[in-house]
N, C-alpha and C. Protein backbone atom coordinates (compact mmCIF):
# COMPACT_ATOMS: atom_id res chain seq x y z
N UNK A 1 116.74 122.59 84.60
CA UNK A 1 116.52 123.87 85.25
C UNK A 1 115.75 123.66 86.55
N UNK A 2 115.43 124.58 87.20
CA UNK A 2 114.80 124.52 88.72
C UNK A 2 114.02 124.47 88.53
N UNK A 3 112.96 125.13 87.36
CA UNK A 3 111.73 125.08 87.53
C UNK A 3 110.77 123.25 86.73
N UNK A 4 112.24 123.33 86.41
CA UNK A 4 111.96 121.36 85.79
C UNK A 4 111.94 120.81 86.87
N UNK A 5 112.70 120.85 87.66
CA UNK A 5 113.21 119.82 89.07
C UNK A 5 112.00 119.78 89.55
N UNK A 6 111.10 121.27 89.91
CA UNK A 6 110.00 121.50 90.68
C UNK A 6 108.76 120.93 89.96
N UNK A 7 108.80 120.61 88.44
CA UNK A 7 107.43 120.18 88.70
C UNK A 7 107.65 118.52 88.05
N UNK A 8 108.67 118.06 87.92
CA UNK A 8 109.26 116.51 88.32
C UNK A 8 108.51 115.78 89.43
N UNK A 9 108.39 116.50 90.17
CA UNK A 9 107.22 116.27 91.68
C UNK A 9 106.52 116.26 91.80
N UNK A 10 105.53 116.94 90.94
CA UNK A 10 104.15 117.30 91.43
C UNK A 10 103.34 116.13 90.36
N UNK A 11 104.34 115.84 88.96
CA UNK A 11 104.35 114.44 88.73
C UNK A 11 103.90 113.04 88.76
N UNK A 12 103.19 112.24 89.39
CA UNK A 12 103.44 110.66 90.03
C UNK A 12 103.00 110.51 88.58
N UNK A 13 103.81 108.91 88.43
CA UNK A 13 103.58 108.01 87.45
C UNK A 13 102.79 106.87 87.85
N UNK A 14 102.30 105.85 87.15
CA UNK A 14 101.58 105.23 87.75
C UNK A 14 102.06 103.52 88.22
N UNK A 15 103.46 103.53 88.11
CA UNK A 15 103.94 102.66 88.77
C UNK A 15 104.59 103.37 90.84
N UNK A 16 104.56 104.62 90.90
CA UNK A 16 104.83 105.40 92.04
C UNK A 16 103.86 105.00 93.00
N UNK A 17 104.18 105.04 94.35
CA UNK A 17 103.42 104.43 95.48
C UNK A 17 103.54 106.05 96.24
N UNK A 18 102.22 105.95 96.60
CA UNK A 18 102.05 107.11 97.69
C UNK A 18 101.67 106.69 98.84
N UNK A 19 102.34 107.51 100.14
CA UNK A 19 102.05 106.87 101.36
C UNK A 19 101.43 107.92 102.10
N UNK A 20 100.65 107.91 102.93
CA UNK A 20 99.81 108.73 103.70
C UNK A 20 100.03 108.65 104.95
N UNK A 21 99.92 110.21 106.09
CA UNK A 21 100.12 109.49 107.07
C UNK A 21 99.70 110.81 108.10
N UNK A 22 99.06 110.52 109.47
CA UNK A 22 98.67 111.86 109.75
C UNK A 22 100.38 112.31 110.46
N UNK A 23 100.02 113.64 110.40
CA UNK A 23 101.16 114.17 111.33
C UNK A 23 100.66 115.09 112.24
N UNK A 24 100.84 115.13 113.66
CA UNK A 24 100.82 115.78 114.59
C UNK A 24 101.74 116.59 115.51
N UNK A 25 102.12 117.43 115.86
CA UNK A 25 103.21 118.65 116.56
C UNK A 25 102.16 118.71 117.56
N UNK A 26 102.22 118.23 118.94
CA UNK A 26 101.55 118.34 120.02
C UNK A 26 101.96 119.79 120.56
N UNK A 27 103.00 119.76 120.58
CA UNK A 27 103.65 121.24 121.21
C UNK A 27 102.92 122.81 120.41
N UNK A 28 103.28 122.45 119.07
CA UNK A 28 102.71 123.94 118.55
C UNK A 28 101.20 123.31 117.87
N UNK A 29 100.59 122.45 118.48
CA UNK A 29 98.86 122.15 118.29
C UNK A 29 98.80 122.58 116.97
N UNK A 30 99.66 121.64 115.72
CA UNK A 30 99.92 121.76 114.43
C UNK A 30 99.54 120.50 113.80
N UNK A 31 98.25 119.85 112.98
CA UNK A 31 98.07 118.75 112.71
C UNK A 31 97.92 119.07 111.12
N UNK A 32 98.28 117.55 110.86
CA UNK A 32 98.62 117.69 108.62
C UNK A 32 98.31 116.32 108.39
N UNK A 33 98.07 116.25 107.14
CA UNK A 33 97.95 115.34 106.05
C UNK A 33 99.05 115.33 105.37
N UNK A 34 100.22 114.33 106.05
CA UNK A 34 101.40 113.88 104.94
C UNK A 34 101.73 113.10 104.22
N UNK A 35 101.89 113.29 102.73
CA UNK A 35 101.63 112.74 101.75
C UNK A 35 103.18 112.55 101.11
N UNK A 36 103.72 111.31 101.05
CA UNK A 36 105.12 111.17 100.46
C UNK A 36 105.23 109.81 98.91
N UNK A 37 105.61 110.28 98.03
CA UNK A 37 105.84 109.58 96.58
C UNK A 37 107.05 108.68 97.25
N UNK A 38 107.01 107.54 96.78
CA UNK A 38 108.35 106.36 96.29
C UNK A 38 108.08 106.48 94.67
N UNK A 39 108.75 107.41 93.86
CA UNK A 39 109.44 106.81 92.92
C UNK A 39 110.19 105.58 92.47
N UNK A 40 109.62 104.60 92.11
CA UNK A 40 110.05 103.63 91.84
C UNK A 40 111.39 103.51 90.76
N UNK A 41 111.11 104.22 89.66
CA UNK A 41 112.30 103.90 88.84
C UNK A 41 113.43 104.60 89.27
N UNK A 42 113.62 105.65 89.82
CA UNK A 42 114.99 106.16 90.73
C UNK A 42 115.35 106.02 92.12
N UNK A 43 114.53 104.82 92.80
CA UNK A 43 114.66 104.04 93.98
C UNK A 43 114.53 105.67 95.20
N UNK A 44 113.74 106.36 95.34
CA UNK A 44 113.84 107.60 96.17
C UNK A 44 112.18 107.55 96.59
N UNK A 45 112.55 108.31 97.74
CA UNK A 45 111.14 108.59 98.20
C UNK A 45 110.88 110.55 98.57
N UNK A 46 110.05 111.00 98.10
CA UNK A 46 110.14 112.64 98.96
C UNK A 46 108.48 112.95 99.37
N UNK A 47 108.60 113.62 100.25
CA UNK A 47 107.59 114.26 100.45
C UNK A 47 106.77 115.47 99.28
N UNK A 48 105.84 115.31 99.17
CA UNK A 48 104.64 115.50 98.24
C UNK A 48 103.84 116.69 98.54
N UNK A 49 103.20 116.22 99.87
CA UNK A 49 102.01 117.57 100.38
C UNK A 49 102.16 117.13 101.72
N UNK A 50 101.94 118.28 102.29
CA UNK A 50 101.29 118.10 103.66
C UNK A 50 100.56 119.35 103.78
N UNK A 51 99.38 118.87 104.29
CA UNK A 51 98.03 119.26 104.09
C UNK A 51 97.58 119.75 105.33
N UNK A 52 97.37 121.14 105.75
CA UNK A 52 97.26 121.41 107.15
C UNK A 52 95.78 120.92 107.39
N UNK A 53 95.29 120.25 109.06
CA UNK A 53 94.26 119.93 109.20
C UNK A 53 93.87 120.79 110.47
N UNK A 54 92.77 120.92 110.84
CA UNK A 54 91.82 121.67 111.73
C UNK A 54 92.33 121.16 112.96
N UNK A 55 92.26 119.50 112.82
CA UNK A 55 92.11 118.72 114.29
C UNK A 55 93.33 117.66 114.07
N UNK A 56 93.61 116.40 114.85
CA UNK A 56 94.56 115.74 114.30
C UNK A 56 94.12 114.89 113.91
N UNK A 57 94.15 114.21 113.24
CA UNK A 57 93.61 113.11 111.83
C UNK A 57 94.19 111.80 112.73
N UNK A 58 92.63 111.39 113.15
CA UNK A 58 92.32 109.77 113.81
C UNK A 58 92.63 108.45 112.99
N UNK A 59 91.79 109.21 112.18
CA UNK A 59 91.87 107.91 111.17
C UNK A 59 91.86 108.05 109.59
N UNK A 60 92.88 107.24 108.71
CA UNK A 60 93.30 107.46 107.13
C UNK A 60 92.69 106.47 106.65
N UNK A 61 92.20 106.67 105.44
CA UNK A 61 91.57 105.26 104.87
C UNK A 61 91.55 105.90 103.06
N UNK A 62 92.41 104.72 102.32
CA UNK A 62 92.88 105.38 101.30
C UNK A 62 91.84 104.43 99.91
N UNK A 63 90.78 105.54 99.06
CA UNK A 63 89.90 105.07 98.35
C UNK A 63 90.52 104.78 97.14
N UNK A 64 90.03 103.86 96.37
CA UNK A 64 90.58 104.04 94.67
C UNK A 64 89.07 104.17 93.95
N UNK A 65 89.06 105.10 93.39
CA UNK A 65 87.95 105.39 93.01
C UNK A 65 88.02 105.96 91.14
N UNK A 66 86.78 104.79 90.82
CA UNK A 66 86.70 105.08 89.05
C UNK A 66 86.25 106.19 88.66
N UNK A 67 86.74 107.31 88.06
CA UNK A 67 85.27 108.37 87.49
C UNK A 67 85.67 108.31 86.08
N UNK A 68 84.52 108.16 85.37
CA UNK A 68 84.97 108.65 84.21
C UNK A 68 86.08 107.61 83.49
N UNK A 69 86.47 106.93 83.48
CA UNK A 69 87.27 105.77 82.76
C UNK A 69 89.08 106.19 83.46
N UNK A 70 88.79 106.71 84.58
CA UNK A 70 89.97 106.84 85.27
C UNK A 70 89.91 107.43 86.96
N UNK A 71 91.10 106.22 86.71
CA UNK A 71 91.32 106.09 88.11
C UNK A 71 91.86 106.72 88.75
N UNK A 72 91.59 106.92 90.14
CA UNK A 72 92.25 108.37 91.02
C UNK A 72 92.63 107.95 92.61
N UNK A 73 93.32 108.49 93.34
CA UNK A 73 93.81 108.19 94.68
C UNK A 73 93.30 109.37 95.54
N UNK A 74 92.42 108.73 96.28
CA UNK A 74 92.16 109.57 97.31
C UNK A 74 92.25 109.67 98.84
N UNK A 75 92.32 109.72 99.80
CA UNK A 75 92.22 109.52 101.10
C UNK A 75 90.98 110.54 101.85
N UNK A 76 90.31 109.35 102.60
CA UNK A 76 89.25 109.23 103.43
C UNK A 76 89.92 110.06 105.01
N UNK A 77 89.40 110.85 105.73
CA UNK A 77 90.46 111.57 107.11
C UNK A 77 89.37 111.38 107.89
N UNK A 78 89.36 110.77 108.85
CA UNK A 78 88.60 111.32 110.52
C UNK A 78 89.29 111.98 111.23
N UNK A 79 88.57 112.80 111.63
CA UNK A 79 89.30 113.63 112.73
C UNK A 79 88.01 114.03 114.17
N UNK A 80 88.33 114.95 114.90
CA UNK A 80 87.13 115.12 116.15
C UNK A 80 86.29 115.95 115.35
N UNK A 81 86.37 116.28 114.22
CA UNK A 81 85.00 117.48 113.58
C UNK A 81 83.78 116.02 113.38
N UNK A 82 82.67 116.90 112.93
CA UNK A 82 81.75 115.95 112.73
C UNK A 82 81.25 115.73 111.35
N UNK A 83 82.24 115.42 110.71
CA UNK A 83 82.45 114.95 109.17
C UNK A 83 83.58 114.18 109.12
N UNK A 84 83.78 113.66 107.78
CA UNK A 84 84.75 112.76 107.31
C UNK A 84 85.20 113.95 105.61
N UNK A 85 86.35 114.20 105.75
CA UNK A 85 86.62 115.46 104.70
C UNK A 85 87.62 114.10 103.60
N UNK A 86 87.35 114.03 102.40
CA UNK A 86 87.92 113.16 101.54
C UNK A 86 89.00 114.02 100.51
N UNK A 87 90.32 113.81 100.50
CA UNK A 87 91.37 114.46 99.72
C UNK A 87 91.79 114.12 98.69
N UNK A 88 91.89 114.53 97.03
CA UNK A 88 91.80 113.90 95.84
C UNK A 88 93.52 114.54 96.16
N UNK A 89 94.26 112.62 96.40
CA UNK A 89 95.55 113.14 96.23
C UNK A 89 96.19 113.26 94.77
N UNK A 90 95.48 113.07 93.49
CA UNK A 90 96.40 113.29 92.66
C UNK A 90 96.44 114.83 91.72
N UNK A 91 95.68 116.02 92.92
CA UNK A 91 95.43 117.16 92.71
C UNK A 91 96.76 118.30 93.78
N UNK A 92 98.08 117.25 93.41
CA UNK A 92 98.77 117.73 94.60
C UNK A 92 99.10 119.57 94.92
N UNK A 93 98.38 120.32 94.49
CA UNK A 93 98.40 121.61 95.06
C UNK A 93 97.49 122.02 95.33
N UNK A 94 95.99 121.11 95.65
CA UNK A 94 94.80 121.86 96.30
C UNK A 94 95.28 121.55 97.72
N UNK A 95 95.06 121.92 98.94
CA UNK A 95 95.27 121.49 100.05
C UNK A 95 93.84 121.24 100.87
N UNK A 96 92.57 121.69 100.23
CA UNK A 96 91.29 121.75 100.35
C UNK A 96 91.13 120.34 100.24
N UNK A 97 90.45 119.84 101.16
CA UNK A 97 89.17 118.97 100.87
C UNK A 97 88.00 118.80 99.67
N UNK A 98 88.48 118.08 98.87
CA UNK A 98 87.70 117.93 97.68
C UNK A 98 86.50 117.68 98.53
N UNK A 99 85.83 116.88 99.03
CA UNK A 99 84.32 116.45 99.45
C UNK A 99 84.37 116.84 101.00
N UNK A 100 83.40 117.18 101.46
CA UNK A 100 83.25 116.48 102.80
C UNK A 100 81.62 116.28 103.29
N UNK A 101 81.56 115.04 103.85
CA UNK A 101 80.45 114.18 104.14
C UNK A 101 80.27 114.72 105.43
């Protein structure tokens, strides 16, 4: 059904690779956090989240971090604000900034 297909995605397994990457639209001054799955066992890749940002995202830096006897994927964002905002990607429908320093 459709509503299977839809949350097939929201999904990752833990052989799945996530790739991060900023995206910028200079023209309509539109900057994101894009976030795309490789499914490994059905050889495919799709887009995941993209995460609207304030400013355009300088710099990605992707944490693995223990809490609690499990492990989680997050990404680290610089941008021109004067913080560093950290994104818990395996919360793929917050679009919020879990932390920011």
């Amino acid at each position: 059904s459709e509503s299977d297909s839809e949350n097939e995605f929201v999904v990752t397994e833990d052989v799945d690779f996530l790739f991060v990457a900023g995206k910028v639209n200079s023209r309509k001054e539109e900057f994101s956090l894009y976030v795309m799955v490789y499914d490994c066992d059905k050889d495919r890749m799709f887009q995941r989240q993209d995460i609207p940002m304030a400013q355009p995202p300088l710099h990605l830096t992707w944490l693995d971090f223990k809490s609690y006897d499990e492990r989680g994927s997050y990404a680290a964002v610089c941008s021109m604000l004067p913080h560093i905002e950290i994104f818990d990607l395996d919360r793929c429908l917050d679009l919020r900034a879990a932390v920011i320093l």
